[in-house]
N, C-alpha and C. Protein backbone atom coordinates (compact mmCIF):
# COMPACT_ATOMS: atom_id res chain seq x y z
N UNK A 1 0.81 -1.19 0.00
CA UNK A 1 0.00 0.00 0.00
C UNK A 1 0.86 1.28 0.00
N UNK A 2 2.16 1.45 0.83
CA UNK A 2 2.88 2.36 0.76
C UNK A 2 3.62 2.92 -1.06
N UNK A 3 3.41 2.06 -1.90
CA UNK A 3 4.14 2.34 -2.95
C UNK A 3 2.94 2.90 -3.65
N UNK A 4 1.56 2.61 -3.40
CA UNK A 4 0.45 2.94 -4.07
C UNK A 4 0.20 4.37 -3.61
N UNK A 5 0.65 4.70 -2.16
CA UNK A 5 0.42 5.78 -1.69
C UNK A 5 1.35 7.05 -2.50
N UNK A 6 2.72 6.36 -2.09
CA UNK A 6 4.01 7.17 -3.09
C UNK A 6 3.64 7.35 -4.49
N UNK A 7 3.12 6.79 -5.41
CA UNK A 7 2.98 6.61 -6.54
C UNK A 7 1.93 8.06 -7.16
N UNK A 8 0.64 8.44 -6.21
CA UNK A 8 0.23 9.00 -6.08
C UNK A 8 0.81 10.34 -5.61
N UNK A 9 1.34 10.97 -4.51
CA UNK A 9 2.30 11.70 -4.29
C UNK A 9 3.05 12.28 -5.36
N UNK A 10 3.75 11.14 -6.11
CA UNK A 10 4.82 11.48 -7.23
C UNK A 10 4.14 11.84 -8.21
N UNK A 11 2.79 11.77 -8.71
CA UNK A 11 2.08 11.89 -9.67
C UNK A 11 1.72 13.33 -9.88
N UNK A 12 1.11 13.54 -8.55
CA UNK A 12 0.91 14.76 -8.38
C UNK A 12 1.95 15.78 -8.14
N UNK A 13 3.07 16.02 -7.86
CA UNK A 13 4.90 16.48 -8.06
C UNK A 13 4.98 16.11 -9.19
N UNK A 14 4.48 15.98 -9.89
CA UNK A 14 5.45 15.85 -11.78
C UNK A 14 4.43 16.69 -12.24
N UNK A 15 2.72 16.67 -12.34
CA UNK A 15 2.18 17.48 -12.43
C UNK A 15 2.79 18.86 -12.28
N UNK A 16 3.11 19.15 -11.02
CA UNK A 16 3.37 20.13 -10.55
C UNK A 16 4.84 20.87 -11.30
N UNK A 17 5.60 20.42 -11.65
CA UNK A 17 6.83 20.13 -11.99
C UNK A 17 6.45 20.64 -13.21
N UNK A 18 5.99 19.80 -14.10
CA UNK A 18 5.21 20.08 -15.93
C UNK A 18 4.67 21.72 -15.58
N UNK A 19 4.35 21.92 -14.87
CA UNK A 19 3.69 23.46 -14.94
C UNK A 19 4.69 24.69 -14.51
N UNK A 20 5.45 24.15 -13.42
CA UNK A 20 5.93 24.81 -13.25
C UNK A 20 7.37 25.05 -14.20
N UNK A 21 7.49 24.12 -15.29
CA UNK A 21 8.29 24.22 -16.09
C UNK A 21 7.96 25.18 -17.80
N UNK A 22 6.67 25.09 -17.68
CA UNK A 22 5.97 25.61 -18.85
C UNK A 22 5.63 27.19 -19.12
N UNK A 23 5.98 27.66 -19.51
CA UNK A 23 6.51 29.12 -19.82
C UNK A 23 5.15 29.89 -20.25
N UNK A 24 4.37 29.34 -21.19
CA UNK A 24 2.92 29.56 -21.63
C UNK A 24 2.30 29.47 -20.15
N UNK A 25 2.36 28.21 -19.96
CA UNK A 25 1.18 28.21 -18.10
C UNK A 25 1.29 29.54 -17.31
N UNK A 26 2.61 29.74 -17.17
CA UNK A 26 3.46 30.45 -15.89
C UNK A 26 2.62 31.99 -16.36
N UNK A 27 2.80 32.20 -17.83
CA UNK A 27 1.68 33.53 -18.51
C UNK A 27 1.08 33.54 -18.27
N UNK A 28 0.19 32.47 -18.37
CA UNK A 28 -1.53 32.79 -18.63
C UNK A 28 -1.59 33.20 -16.98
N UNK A 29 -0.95 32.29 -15.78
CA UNK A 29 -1.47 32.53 -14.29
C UNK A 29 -0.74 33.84 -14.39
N UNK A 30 0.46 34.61 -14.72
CA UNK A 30 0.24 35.72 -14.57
C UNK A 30 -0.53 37.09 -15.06
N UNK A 31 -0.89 36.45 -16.46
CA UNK A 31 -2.12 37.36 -17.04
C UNK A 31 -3.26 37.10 -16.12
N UNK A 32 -3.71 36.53 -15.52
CA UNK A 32 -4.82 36.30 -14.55
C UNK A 32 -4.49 37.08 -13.45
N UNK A 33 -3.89 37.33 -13.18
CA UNK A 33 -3.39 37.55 -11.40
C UNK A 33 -3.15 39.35 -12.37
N UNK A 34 -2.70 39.52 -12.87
CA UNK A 34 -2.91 41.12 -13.48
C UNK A 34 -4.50 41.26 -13.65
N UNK A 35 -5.22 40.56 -14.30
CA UNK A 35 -6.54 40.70 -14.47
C UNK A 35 -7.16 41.42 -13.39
N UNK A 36 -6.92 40.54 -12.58
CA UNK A 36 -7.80 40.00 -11.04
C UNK A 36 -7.52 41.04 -10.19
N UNK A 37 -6.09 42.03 -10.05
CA UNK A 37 -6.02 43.02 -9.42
C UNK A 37 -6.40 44.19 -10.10
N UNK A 38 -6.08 44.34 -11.68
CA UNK A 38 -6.82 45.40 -12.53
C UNK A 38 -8.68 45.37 -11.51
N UNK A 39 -9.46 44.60 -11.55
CA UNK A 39 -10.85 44.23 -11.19
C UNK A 39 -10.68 45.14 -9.92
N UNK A 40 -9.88 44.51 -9.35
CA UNK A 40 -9.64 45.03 -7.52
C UNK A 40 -9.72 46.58 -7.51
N UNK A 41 -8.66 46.87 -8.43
CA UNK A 41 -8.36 48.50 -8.08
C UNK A 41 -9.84 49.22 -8.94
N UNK A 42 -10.33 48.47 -10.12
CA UNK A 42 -11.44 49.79 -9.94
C UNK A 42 -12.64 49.79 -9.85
N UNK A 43 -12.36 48.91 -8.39
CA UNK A 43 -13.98 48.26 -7.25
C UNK A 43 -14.50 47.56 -7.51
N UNK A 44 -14.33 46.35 -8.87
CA UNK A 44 -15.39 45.42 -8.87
C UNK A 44 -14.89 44.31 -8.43
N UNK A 45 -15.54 42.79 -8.02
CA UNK A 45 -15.44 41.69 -7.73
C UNK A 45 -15.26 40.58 -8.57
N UNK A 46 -14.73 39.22 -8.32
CA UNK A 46 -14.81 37.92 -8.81
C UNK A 46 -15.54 37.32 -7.93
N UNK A 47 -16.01 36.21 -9.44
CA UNK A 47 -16.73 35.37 -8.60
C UNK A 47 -16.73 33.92 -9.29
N UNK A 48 -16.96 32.79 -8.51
CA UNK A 48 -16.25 32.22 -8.84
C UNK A 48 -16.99 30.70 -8.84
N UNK A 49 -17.62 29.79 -9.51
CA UNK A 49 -18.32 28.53 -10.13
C UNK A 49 -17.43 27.41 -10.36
N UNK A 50 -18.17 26.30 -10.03
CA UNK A 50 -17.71 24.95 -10.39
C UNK A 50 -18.68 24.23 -9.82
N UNK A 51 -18.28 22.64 -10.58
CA UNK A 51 -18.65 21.51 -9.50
C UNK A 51 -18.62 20.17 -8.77
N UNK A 52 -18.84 19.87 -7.67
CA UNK A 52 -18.11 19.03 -7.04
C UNK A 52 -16.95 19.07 -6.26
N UNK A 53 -15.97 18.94 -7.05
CA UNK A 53 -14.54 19.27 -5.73
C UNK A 53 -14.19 20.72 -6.64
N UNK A 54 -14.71 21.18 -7.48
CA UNK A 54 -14.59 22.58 -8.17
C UNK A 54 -15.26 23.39 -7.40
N UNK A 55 -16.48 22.79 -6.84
CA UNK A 55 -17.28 23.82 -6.07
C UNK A 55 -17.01 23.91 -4.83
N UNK A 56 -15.84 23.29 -4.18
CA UNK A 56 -14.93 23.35 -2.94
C UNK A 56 -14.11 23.82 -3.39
N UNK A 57 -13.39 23.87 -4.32
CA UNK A 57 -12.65 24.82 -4.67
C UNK A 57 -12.72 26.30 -4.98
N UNK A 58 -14.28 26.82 -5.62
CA UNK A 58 -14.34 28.14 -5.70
C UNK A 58 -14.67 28.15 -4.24
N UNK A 59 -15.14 27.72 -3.12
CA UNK A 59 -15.16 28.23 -1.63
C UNK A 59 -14.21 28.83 -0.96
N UNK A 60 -13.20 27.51 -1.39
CA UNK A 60 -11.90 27.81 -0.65
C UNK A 60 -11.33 29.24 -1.24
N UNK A 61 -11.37 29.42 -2.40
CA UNK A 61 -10.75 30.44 -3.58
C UNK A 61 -11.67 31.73 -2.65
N UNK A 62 -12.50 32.00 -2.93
CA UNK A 62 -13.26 32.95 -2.02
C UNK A 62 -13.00 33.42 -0.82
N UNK A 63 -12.93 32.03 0.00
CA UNK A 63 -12.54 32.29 1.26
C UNK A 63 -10.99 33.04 1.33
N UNK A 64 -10.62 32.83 0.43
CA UNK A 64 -8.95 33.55 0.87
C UNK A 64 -8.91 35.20 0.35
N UNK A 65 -9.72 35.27 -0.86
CA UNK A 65 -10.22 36.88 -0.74
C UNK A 65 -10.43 37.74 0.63
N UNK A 66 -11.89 36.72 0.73
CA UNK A 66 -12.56 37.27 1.85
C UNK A 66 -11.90 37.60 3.19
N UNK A 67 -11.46 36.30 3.56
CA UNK A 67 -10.78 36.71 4.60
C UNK A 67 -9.66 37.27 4.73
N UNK A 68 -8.53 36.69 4.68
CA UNK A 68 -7.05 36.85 4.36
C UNK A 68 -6.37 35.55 4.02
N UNK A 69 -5.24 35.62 3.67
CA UNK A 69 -4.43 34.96 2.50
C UNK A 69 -2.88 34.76 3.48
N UNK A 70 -2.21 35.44 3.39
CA UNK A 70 -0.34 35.15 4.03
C UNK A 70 -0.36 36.45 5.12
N UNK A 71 -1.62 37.44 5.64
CA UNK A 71 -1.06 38.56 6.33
C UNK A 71 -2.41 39.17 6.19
N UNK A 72 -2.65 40.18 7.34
CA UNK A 72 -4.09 40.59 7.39
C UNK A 72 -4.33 42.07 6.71
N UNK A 73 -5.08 42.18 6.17
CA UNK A 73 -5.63 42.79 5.25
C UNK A 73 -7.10 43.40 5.27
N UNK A 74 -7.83 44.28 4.64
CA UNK A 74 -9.06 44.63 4.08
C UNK A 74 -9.22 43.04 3.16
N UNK A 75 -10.84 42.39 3.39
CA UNK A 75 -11.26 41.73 2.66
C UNK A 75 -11.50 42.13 1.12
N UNK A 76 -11.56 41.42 0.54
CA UNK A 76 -12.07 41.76 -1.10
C UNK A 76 -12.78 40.83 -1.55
N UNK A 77 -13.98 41.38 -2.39
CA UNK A 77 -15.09 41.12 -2.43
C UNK A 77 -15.23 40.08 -3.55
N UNK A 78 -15.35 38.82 -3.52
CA UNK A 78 -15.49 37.63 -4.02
C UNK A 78 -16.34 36.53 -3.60
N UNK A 79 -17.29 36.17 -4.47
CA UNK A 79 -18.78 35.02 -4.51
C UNK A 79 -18.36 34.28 -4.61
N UNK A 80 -18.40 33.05 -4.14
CA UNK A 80 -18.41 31.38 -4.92
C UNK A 80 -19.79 31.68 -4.90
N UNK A 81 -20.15 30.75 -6.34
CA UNK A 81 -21.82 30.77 -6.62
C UNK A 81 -22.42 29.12 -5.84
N UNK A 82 -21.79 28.92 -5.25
CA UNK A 82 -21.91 27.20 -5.09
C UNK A 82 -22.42 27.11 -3.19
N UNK A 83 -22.53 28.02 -2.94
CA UNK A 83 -22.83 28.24 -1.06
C UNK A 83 -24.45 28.46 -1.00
N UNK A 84 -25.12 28.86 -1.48
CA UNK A 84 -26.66 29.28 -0.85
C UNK A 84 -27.46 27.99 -1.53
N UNK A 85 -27.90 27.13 -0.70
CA UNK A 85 -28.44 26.15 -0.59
C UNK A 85 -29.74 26.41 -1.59
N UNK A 86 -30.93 27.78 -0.91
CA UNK A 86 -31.91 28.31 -1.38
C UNK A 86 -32.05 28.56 -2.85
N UNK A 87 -31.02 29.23 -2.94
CA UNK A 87 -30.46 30.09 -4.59
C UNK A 87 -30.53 28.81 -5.63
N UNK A 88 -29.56 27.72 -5.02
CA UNK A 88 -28.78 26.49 -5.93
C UNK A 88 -30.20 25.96 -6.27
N UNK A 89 -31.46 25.64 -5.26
CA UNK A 89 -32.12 24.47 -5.73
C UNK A 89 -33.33 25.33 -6.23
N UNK A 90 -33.28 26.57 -6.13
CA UNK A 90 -34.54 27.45 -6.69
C UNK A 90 -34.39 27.30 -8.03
N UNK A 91 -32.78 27.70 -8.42
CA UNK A 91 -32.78 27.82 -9.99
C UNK A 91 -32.84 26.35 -9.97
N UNK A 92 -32.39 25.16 -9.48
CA UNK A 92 -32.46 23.76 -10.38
C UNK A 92 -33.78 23.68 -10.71
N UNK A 93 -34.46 24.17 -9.57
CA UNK A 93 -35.94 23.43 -9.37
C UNK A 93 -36.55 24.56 -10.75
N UNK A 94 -36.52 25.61 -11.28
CA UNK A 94 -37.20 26.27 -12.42
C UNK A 94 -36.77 26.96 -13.16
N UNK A 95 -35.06 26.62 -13.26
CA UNK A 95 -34.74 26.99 -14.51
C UNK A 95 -33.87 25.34 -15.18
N UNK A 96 -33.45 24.94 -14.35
CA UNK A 96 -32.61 23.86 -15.39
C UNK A 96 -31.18 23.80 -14.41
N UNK A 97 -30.65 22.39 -13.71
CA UNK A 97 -29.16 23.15 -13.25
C UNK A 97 -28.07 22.95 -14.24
N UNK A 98 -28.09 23.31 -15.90
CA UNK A 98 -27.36 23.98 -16.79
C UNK A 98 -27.81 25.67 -16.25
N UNK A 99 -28.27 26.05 -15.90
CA UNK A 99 -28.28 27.31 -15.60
C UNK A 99 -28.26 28.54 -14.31
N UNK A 100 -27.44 27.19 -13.32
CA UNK A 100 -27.25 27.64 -12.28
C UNK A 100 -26.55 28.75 -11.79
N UNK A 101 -25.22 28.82 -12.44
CA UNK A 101 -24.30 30.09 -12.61
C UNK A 101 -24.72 31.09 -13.22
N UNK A 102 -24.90 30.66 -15.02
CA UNK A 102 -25.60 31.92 -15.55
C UNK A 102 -27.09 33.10 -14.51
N UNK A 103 -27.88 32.51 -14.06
CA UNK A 103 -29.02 33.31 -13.15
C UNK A 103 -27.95 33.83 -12.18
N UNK A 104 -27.51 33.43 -11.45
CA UNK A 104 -26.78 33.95 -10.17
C UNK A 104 -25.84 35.42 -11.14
N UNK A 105 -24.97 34.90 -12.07
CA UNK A 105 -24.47 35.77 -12.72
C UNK A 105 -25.30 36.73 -13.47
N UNK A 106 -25.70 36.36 -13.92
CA UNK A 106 -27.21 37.80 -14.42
C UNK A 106 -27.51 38.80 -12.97
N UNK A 107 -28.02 38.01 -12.11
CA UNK A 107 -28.07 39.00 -10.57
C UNK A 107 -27.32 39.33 -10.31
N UNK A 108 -26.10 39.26 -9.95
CA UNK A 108 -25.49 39.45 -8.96
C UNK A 108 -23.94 40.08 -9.81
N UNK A 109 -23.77 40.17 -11.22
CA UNK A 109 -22.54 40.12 -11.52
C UNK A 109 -22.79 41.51 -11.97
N UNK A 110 -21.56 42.53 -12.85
CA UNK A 110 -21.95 43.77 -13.52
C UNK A 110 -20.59 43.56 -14.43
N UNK A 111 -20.98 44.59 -15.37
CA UNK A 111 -19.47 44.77 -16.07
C UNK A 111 -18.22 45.61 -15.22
N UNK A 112 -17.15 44.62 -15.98
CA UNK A 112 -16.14 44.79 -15.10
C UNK A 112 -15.41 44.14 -13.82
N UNK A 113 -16.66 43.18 -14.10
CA UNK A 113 -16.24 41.89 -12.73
C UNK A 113 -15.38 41.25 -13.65
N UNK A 114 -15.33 39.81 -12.64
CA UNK A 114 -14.58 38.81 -13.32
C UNK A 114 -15.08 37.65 -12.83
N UNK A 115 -15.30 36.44 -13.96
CA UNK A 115 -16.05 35.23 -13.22
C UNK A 115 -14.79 33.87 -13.66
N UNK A 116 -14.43 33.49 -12.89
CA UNK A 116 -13.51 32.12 -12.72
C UNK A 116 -14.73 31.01 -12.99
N UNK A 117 -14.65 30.36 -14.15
CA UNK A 117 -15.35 29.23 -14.35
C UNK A 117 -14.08 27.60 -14.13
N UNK A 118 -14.62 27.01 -13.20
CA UNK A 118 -13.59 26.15 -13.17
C UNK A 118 -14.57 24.46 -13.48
N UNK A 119 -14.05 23.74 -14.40
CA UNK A 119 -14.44 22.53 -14.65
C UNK A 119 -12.65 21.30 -15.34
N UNK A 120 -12.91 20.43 -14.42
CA UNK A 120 -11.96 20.22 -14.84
C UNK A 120 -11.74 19.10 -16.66
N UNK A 121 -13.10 18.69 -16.78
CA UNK A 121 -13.33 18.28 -18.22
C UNK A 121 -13.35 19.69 -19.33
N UNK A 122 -13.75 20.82 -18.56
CA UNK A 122 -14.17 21.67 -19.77
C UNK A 122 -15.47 22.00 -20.37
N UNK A 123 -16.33 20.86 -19.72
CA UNK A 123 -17.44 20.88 -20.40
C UNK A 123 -18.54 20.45 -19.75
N UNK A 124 -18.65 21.22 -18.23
CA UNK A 124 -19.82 21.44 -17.41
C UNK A 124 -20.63 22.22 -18.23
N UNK A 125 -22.25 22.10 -18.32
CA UNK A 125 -23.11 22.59 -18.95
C UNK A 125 -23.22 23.98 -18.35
N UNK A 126 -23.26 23.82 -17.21
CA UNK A 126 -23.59 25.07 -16.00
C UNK A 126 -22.73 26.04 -16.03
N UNK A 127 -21.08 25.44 -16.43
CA UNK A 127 -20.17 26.45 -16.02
C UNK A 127 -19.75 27.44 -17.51
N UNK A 128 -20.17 26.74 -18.51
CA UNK A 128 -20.08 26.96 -19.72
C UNK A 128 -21.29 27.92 -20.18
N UNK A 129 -22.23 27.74 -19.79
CA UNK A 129 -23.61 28.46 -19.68
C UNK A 129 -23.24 30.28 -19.13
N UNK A 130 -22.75 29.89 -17.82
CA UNK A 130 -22.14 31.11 -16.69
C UNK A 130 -20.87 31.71 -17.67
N UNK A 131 -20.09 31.18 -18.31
CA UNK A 131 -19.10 32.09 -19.17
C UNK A 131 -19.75 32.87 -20.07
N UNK A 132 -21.06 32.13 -21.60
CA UNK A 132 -21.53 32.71 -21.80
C UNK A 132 -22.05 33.66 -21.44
N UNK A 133 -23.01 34.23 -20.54
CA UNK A 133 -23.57 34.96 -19.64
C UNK A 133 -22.48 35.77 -19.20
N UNK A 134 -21.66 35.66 -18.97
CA UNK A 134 -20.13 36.67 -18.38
C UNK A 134 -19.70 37.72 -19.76
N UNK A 135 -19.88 36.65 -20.50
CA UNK A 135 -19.58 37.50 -21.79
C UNK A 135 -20.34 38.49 -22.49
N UNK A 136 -21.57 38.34 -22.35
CA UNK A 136 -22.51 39.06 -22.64
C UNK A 136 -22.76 40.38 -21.83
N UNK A 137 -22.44 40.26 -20.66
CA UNK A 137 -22.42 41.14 -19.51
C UNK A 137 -21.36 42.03 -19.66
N UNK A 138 -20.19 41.31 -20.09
CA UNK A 138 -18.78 42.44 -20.13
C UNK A 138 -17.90 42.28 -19.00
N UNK A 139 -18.20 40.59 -18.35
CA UNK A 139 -17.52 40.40 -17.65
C UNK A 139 -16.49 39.41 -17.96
N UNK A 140 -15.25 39.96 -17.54
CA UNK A 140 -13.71 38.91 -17.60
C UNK A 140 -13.83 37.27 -17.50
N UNK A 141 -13.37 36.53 -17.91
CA UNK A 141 -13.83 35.09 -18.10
C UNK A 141 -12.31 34.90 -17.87
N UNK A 142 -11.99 33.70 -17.10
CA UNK A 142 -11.00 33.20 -16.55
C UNK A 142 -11.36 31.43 -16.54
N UNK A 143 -10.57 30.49 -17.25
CA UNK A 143 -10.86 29.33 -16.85
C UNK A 143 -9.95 28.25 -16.27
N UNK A 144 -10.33 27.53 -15.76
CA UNK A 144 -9.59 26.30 -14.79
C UNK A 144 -9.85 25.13 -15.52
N UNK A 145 -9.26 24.52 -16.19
CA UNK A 145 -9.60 23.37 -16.69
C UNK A 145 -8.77 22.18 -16.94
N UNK A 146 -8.96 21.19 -17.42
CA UNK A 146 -7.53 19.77 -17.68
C UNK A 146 -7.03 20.33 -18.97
N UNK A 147 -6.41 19.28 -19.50
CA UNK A 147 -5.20 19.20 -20.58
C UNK A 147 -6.17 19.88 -22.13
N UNK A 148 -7.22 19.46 -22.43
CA UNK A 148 -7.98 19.40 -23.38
C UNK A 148 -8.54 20.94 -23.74
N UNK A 149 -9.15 21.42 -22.27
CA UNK A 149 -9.61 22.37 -22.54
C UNK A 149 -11.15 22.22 -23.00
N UNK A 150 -11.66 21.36 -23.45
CA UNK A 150 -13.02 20.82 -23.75
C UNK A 150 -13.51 22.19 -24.04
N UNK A 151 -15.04 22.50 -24.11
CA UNK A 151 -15.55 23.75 -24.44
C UNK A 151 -15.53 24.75 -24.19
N UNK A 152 -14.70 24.86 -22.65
CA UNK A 152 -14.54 26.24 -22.04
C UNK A 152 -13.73 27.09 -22.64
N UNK A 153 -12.35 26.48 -23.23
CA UNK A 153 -11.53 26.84 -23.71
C UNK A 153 -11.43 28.40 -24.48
N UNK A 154 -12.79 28.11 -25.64
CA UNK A 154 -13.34 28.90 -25.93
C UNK A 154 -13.93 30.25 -25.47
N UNK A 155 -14.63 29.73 -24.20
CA UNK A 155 -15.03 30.78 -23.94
C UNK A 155 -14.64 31.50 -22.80
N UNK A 156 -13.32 31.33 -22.94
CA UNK A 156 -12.51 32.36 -21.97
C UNK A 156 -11.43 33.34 -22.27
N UNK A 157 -11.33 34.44 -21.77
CA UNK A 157 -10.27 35.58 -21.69
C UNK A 157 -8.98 34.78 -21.52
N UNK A 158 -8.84 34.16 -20.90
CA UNK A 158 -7.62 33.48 -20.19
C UNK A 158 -8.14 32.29 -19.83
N UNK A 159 -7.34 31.07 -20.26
CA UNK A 159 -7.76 29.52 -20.03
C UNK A 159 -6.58 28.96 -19.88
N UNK A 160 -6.52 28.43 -18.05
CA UNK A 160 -5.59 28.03 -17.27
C UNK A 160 -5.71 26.26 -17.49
N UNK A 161 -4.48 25.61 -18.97
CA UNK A 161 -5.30 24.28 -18.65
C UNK A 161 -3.97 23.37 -17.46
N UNK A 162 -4.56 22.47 -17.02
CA UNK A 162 -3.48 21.77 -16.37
C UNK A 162 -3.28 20.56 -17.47
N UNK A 163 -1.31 20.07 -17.82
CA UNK A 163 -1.52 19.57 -18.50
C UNK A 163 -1.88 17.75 -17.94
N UNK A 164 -3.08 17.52 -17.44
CA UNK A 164 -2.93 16.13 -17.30
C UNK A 164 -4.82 16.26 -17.67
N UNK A 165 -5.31 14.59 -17.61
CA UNK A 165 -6.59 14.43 -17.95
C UNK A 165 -7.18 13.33 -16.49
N UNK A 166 -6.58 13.64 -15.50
CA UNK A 166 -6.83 12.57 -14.71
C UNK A 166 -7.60 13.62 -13.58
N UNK A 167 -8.77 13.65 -13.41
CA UNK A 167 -9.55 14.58 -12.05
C UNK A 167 -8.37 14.99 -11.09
N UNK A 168 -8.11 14.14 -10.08
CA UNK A 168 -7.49 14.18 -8.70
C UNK A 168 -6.43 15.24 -9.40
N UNK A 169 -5.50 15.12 -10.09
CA UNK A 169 -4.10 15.66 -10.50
C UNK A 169 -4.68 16.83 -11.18
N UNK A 170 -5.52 16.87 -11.94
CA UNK A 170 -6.25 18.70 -11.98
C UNK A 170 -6.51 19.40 -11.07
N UNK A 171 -7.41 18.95 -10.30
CA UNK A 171 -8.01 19.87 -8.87
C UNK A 171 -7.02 20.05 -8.15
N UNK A 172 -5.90 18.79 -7.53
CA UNK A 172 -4.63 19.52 -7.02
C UNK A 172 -4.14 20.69 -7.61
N UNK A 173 -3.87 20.87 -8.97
CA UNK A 173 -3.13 21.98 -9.36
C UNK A 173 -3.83 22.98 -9.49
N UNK A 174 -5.18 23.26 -9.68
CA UNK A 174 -6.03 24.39 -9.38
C UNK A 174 -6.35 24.40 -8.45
N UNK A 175 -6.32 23.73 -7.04
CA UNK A 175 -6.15 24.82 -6.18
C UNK A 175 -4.73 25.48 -5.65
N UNK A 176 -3.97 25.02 -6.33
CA UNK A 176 -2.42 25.42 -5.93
C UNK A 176 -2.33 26.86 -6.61
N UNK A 177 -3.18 26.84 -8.36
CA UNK A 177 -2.78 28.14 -8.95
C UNK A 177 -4.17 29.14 -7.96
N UNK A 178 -4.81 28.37 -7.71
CA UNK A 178 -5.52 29.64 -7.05
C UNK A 178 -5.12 29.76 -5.67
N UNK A 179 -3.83 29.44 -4.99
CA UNK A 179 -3.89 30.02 -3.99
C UNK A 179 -1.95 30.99 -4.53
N UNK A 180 -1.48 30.78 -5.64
CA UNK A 180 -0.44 31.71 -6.12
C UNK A 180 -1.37 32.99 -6.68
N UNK A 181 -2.15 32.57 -7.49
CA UNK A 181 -3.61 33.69 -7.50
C UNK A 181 -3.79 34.75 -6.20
N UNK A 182 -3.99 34.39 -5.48
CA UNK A 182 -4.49 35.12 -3.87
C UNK A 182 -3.25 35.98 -3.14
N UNK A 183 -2.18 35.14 -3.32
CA UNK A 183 -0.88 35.58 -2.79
C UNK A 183 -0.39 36.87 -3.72
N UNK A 184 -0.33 36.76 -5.18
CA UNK A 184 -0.11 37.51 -5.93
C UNK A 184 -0.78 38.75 -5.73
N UNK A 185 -2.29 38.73 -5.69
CA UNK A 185 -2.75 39.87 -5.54
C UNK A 185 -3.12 40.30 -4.25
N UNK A 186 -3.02 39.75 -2.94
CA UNK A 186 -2.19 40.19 -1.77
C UNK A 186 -1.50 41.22 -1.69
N UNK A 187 -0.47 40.48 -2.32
CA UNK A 187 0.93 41.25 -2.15
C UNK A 187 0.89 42.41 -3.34
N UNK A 188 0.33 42.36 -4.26
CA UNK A 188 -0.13 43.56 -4.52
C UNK A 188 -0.34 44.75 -4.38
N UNK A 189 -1.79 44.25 -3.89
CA UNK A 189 -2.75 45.29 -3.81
C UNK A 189 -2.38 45.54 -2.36
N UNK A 190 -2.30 45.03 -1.16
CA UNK A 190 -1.82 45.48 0.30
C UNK A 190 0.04 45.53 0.67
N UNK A 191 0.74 44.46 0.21
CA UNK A 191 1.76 44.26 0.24
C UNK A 191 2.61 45.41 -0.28
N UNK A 192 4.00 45.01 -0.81
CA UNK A 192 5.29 45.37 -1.11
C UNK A 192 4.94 45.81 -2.28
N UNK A 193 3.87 44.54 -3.31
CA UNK A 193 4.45 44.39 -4.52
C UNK A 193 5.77 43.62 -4.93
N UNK A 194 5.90 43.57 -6.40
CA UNK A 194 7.04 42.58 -7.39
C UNK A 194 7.99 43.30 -8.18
């Protein structure tokens, strides 16, 4: 069992390794992290969709806005759409849950935000739905996705893919770029700066 355990471990470190070796990746997360503080400085918010361990992931992603990140700070104002119990099963229950993000994003978003759609196939109905809808609005589209890129690809400003096709080894690395995400614009917007 110990080599099955290691095996896993190492899987996820080469992942990590492949990205952090890739010169295109290392861009796009810093074109994002410029995005994301451009948003900051002239008052609007991200917000941020997925689902399953995506939709623990835009929580967590949120939560480090919200609260603080490496040092205490003014919060900044960031949604995961995936928390209000009420909201989630109102729209399943009468609009469709392909259209769970998009409604929340129609309410709640404006131009000049920015919406993080994260799926790690590419091709959540819901999250793909919510980019559309971002786009139409005039809001920044940012995506999280595997090797492929599947349909989101498309419909994003910036599309963060990880290069592997295996779930577990995606979601590790998106939440790793979203917490260099948080740190970056931290240190930013309150910090030293780069």
């Amino acid at each position: 069992m110990k080599t099955y355990i290691s095996s896993h471990i190492l899987q996820s470190i080469e992942i990590k390794r492949a990205i952090a070796k890739d010169r295109a990746i290392l861009s796009l997360i810093e074109q994002a992290a410029r995005k994301m503080i451009e948003v900051y400085q002239k008052g609007n918010k991200i917000i941020i969709g997925g689902n399953g361990g995506s939709a623990a992931d835009a929580q967590h992603i949120a939560g480090e806005f919200v609260s603080r990140f490496y040092f205490d700070r003014p919060g900044l104002p960031c949604i995961a759409l995936t928390t209000d119990t009420s909201v989630l099963t109102a729209i399943g229950n009468d609009y469709g849950y392909e259209q769970l993000f998009s409604r929340q994003i129609q309410a709640l978003g404006r131009t000049g935000d920015l919406f993080i759609g994260i799926s790690t196939s590419g091709n959540s109905p819901n999250v793909l739905r919510g980019l559309e809808m971002s786009r139409t609005m005039g809001i920044t589209t940012i995506g999280l996705t595997g090797e492929t890129g599947g349909s989101l690809a498309a419909l994003c400003d910036i599309c963060i893919r990880i290069p592997s096709q295996e779930t577990p080894r995606i979601q590790e690395a998106h939440i790793l770029i979203g917490h260099i995400l948080c740190a970056i614009v931290e240190e930013t917007i309150f910090g030293k700066g780069f």
